[in-house]
Protein backbone atom coordinates (compact mmCIF):
# COMPACT_ATOMS: atom_id res chain seq x y z
CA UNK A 1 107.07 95.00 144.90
CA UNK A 2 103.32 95.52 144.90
CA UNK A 3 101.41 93.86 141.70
CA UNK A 4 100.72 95.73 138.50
CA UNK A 5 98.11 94.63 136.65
CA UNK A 6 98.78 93.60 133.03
CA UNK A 7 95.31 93.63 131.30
CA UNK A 8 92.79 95.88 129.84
CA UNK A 9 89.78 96.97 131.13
CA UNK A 10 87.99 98.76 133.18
CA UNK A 11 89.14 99.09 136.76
CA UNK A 12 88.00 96.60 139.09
CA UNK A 13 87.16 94.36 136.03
CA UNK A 14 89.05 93.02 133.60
CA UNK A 15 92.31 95.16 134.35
CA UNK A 16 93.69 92.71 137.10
CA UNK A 17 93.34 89.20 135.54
CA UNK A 18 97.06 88.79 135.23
CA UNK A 19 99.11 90.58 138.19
CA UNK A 20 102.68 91.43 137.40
CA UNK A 21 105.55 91.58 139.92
CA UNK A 22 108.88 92.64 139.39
CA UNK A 23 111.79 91.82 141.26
CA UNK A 24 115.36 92.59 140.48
CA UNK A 25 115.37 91.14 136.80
CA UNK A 26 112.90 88.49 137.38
CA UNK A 27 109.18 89.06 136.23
CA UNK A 28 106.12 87.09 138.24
CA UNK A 29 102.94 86.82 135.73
CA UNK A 30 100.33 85.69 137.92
CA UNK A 31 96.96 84.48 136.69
CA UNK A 32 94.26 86.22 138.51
CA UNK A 33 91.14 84.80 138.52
CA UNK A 34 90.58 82.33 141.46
CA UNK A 35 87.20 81.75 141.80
CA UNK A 36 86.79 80.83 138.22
CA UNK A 37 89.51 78.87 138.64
CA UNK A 38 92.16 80.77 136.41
CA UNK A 39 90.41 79.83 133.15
CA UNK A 40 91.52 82.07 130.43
CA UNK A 41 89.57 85.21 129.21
CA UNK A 42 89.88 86.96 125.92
CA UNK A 43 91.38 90.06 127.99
CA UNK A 44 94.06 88.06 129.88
CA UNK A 45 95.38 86.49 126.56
CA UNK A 46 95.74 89.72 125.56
CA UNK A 47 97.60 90.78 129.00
CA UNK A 48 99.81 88.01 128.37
CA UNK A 49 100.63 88.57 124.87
CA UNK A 50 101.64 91.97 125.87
CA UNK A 51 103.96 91.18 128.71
CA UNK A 52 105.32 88.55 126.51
CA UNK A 53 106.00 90.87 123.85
CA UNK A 54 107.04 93.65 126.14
CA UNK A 55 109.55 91.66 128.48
CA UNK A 56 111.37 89.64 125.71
CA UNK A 57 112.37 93.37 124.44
CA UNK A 58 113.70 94.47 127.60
CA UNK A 59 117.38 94.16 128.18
CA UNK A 60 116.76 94.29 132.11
CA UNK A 61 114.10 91.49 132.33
CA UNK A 62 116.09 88.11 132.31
CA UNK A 63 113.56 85.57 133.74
CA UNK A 64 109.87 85.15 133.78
CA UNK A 65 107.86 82.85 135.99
CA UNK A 66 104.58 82.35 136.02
CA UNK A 67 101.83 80.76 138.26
CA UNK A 68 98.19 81.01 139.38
CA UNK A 69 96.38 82.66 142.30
CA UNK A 70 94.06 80.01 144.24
CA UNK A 71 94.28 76.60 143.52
CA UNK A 72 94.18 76.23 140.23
CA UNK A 73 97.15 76.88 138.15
CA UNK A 74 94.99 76.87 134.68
CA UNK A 75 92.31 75.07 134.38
CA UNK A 76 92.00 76.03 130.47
CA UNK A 77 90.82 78.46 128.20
CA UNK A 78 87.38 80.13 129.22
CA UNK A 79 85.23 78.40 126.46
CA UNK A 80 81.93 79.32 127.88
CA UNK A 81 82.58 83.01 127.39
CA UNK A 82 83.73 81.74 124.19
CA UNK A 83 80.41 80.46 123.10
CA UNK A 84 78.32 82.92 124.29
CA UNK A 85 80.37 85.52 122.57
CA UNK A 86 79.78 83.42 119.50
CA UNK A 87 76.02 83.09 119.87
CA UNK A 88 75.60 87.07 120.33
CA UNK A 89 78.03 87.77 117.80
CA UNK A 90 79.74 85.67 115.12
CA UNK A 91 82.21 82.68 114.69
CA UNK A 92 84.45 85.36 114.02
CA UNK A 93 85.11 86.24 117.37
CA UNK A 94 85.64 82.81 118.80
CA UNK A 95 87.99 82.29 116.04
CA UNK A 96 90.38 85.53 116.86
CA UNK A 97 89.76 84.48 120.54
CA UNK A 98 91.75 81.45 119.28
CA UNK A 99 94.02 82.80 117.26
CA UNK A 100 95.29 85.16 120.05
CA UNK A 101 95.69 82.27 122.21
CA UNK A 102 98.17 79.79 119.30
CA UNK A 103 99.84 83.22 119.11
CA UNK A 104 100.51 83.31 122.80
CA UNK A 105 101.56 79.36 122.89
CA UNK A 106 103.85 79.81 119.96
CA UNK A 107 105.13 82.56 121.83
CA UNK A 108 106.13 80.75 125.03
CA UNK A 109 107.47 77.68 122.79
CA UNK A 110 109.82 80.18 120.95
CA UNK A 111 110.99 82.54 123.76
CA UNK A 112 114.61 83.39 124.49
CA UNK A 113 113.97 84.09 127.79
CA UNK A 114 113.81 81.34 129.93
CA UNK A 115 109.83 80.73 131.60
CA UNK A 116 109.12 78.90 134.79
CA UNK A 117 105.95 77.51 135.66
CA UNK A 118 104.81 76.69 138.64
CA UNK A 119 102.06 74.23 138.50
CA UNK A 120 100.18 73.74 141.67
CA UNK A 121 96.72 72.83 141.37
CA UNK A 122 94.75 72.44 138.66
CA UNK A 123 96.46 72.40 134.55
CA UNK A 124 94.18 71.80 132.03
CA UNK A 125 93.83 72.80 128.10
CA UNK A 126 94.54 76.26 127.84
CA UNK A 127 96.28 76.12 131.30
CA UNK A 128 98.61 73.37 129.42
CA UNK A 129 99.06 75.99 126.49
CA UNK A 130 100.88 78.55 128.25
CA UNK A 131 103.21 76.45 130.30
CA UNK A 132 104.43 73.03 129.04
CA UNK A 133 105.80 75.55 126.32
CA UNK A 134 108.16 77.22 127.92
CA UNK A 135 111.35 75.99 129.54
CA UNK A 136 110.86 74.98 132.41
CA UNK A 137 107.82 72.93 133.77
CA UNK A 138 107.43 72.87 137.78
CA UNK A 139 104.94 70.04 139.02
CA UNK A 140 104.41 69.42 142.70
CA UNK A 141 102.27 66.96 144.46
CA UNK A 142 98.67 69.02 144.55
CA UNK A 143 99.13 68.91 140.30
CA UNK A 144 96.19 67.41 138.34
CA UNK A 145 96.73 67.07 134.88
CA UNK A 146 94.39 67.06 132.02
CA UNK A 147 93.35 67.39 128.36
CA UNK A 148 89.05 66.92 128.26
CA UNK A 149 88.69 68.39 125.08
CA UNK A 150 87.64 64.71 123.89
CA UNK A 151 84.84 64.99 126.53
CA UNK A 152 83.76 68.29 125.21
CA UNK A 153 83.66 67.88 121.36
CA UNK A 154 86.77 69.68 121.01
CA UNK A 155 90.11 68.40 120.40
CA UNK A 156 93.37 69.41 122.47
CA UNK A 157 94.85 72.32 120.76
CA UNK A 158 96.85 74.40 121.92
CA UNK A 159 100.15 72.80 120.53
CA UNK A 160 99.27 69.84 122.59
CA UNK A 161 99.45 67.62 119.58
CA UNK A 162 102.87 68.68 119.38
CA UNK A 163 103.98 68.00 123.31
CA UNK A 164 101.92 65.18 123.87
CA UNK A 165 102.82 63.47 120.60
CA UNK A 166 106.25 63.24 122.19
CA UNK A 167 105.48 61.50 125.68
CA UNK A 168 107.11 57.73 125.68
CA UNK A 169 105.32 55.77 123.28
CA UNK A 170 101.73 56.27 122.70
CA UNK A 171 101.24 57.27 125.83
CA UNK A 172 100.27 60.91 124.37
CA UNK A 173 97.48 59.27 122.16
CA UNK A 174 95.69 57.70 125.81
CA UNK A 175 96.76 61.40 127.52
CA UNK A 176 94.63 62.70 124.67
CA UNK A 177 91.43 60.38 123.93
CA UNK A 178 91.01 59.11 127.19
CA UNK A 179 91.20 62.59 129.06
CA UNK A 180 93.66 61.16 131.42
CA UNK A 181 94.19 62.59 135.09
CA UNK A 182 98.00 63.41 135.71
CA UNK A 183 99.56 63.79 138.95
CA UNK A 184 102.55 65.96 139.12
CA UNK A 185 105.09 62.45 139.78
CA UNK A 186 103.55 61.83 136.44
CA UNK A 187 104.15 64.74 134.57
CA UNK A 188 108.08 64.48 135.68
CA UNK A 189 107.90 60.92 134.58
CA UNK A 190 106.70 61.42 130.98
CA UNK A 191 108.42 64.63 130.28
CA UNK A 192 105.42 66.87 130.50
CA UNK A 193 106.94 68.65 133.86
CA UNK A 194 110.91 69.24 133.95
CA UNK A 195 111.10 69.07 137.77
CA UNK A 196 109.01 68.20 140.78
CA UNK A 197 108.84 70.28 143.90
CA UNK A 198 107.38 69.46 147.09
CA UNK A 199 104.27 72.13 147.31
CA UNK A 200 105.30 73.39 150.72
CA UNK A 201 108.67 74.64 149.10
CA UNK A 202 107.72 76.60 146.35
CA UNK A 203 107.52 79.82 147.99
CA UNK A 204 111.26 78.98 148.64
CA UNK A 205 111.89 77.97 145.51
CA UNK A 206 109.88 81.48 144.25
CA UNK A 207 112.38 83.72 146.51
CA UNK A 208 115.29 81.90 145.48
CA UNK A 209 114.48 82.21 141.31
CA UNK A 210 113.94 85.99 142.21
CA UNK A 211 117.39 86.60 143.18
CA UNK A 212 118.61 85.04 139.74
CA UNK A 213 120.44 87.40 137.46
CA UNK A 214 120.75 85.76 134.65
CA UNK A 215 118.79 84.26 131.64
CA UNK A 216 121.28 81.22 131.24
CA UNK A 217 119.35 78.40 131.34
CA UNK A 218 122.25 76.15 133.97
CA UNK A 219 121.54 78.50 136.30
CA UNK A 220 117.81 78.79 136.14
CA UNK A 221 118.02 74.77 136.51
CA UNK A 222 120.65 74.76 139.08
CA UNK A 223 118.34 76.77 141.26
CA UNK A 224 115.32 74.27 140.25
CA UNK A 225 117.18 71.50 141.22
CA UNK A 226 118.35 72.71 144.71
CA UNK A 227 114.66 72.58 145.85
CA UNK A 228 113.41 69.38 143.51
CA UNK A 229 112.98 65.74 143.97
CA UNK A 230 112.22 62.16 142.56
CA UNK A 231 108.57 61.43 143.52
CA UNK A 232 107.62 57.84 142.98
CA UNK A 233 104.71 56.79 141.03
CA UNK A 234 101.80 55.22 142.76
CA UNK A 235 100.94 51.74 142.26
CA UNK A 236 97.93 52.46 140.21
CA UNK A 237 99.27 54.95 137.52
CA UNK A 238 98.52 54.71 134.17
CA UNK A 239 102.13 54.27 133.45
CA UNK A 240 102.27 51.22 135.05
CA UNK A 241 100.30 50.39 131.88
CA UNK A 242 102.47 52.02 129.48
CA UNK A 243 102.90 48.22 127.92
CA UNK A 244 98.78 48.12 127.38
CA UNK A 245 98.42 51.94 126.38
CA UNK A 246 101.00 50.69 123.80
CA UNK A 247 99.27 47.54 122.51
CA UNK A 248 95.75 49.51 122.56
CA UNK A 249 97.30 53.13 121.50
CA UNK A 250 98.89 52.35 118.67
CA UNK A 251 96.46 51.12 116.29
CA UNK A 252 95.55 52.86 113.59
CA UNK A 253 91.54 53.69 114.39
CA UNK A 254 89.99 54.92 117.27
CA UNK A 255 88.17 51.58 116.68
CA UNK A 256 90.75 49.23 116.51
CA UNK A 257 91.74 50.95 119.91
CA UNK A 258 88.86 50.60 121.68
CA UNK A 259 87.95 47.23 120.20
CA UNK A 260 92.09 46.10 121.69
CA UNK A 261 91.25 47.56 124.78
CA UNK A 262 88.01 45.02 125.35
CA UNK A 263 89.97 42.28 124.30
CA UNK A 264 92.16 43.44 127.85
CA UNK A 265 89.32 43.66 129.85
CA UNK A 266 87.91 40.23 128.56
CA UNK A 267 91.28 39.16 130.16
CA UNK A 268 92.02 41.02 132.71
CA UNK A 269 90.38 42.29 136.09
CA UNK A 270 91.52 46.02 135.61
CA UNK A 271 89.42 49.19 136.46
CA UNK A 272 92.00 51.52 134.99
CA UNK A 273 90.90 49.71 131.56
CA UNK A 274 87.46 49.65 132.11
CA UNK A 275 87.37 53.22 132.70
CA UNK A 276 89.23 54.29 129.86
CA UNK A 277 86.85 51.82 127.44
CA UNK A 278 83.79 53.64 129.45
CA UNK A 279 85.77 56.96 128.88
CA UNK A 280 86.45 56.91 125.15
CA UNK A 281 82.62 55.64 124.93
CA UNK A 282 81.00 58.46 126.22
CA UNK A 283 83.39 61.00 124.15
CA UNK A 284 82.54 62.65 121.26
CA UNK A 285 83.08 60.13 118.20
CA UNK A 286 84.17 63.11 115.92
CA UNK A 287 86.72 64.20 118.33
CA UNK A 288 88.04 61.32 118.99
CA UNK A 289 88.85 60.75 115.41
CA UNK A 290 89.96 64.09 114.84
CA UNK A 291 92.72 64.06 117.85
CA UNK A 292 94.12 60.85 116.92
CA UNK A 293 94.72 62.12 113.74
CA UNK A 294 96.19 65.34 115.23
CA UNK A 295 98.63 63.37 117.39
CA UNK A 296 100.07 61.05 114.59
CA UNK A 297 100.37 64.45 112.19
CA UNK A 298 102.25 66.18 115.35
CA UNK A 299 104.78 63.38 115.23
CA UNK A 300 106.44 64.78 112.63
CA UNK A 301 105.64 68.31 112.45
CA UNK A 302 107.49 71.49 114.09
CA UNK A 303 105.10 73.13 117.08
CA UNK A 304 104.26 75.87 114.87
CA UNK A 305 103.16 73.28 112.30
CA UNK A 306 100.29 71.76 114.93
CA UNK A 307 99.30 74.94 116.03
CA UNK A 308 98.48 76.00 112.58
CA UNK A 309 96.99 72.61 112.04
CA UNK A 310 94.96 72.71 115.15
CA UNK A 311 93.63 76.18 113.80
CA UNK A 312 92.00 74.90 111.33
CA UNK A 313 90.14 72.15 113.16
CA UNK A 314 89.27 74.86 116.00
CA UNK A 315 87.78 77.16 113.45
CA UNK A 316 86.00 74.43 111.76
CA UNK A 317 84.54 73.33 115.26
CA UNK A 318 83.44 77.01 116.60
CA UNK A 319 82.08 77.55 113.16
CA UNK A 320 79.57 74.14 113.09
CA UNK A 321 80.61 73.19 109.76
CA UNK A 322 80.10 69.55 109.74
CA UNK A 323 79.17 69.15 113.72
CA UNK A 324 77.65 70.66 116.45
CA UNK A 325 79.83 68.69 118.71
CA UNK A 326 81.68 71.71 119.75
CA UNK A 327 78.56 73.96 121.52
CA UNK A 328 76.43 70.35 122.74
CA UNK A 329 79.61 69.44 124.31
CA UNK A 330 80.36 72.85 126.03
CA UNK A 331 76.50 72.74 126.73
CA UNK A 332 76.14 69.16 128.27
CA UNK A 333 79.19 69.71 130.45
CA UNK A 334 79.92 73.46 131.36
CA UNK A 335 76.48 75.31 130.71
CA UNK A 336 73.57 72.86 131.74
CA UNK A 337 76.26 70.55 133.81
CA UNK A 338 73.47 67.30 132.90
CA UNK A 339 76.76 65.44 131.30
CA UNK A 340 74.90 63.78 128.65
CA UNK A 341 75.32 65.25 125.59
CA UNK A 342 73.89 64.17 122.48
CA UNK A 343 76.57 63.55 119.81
CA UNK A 344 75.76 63.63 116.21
CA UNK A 345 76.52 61.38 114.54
CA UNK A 346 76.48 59.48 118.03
CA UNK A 347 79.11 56.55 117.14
CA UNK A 348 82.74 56.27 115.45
CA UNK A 349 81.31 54.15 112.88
CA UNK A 350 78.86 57.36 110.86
CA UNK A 351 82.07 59.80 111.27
CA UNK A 352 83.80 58.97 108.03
CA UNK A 353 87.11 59.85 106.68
CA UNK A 354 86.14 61.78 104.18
CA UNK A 355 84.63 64.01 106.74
CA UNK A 356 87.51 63.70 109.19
CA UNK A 357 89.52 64.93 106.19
CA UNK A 358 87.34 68.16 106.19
CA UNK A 359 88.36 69.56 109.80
CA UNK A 360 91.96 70.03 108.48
CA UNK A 361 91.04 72.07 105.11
CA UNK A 362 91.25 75.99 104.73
CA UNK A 363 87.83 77.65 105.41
CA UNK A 364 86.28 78.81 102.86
CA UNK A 365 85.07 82.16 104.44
CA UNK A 366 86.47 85.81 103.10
CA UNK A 367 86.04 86.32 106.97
CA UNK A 368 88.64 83.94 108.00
CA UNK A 369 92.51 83.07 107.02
CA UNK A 370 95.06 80.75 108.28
CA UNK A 371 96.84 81.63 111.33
CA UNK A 372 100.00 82.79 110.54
CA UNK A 373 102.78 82.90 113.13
CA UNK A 374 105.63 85.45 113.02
CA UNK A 375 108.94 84.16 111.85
CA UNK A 376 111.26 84.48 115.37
CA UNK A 377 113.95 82.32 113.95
CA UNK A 378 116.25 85.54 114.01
CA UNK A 379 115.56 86.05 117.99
CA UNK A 380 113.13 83.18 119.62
CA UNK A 381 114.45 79.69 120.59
CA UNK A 382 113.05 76.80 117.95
CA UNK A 383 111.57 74.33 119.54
CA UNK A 384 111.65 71.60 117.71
CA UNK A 385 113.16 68.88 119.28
CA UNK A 386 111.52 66.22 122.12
CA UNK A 387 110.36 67.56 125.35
């Protein structure tokens, strides 16, 4: 069936970011922006929302899968548009740019319907957000991985510090500071992907999950499974470390993390170390201490929990309030591309607590309110329990 498209917009512009197809009972969103690599404007968060909204209703849809033209899957939200939108006009609309997007993630993490993602290419922030949510989580061997936000004076929202606080150990703390690169053998082996499918099979795998009839979960798996596999992990992957990433990880400052991490390196030969150390070094030192937080909170707390949590510290960021992290790391890296951004204050050691504490509070704005999630306990799947 030919593809529909999904958002608003005029025609030709924004109306065919996200491509629908139906087929039998089985809906195909498809993320339609290739040569900007998929990233996700205000208009296709929007599309989605609707479809999401529209297709849970409807008796006759039973399965949704979704996937990205090109190859990128995701590779997050569209944060330049973002801040440009925020320079012309107001924090205000950066922060309902955001709050559309949580609403879309709690969405997926909630749904009764089962969603399949199929993950080729690039997956980064946002691109995370509307996938690792749902049910099912397809990696394949072209799959690169990746939370930045550390990079860019953000922090990884999204409900990441809900998934990623549940990886083995504190492996989700390194995912999250350090920026790591996933492959897709690595996503399967820390819980972030559900199954792994040879690239070259997924159109098979696509044709076959069409023909499903059904929104029991089994038999969406069963279907998975006929075309999945057990990659192995290559000898250099980061967890093949998961015994340092523990010792270093799990201290209680970013710090004592970094400060564990040198004592490695002063012992061991290891580039993997050295790059994270160089990594975490160059990131913003108000991030940093804001994710690690963020993970330890999301330990403990539901996925609607870190989402509103991570509101907070999103609005706080787009709004400047105690940093200009946010826009000189969006500048350094994704506007003027000279990747050396000026941090203030430049080291861990001048971002104190008591500010740290700050990035969690209400705002006090009569502009702005907490984002407040609808209550789909009655029809939506809770998602509550480890990935």
């Amino acid at each position: 069936m030919a593809s529909l498209p999904a958002t608003g917009g005029a025609a030709g512009g924004d109306s065919d970011q996200v491509l629908v197809e139906a087929h039998g009972s089985t809906r195909t969103l498809i993320l339609n922006r290739p040569n900007q690599l998929n990233v996700l404007s205000s208009a296709m968060i929007k599309g989605l929302l609707r479809c999401f909204i529209v297709f849970e209703k409807d008796d006759r849809v039973k399965l949704l899968i979704m996937k990205g033209k090109g190859r990128a899957f995701c590779a997050g939200g569209d944060v330049t548009e973002c801040v440009r939108s925020i320079h012309n006009e107001s924090w205000k609309w950066g922060a309902d740019f955001f709050r559309d997007l949580y609403l879309l993630n709690y969405m997926s993490a909630t749904y009764i319907k089962p969603q399949v993602s199929l993950l080729t290419g690039i997956v980064m922030g946002g691109g995370a957000g509307v996938s690792l949510h749902g049910r099912f989580r397809v990696a394949t061997d072209n799959t690169v991985f990746a939370m930045p936000e550390t990079a860019l004076g953000s922090l990884p929202g999204v409900g990441a510090t809900y998934f990623l606080s549940r990886l083995p150990g504190f492996y989700g703390e390194y995912v999250a500071l350090a920026g790591a690169r996933l492959d897709g053998a690595e996503m399967l082996a820390c819980g972030l992907a559900t199954h792994f499918v040879q690239s070259n099979r997924l159109l098979l795998l696509e044709e076959s999950l069409k023909k499903v009839d059904t929104s029991n979960t089994f038999a969406v798996c069963s279907t998975i499974d006929q075309f999945a596999q057990q990659p192995s992990l290559k000898e250099n992957s980061s967890l093949n470390r998961l015994e340092i990433i523990n010792k270093c990880f799990s201290k209680s400052t970013v710090e004592e993390i970094i400060s564990t991490l040198e004592q490695v390196a002063s012992n061991l030969a290891d580039e993997w170390v050295a790059r994270t150390i160089q990594y975490l070094k160059k990131a913003s030192p108000t991030s940093l201490k804001i994710t690690l937080r963020s993970i330890r909170e999301g330990r403990t707390q539901t996925v609607g929990e870190c989402l509103h949590r991570e509101y907070r510290v999103i609005c706080h960021l787009i709004r400047g309030d105690f940093s200009r992290d946010f826009y000189e790391g969006c500048r350094a890296i994704l506007l003027d591309k000279d990747r050396r951004p000026k941090w203030m204050p430049p080291n861990l050691e001048q971002v104190h607590e008591e500010v740290v504490e700050e990035y969690f509070s209400r705002i006090d704005d009569p502009q702005w309110e907490d984002l407040n999630l609808p209550d789909r306990r009655s029809h939506g799947r809770i998602i509550e329990s480890k990935i």
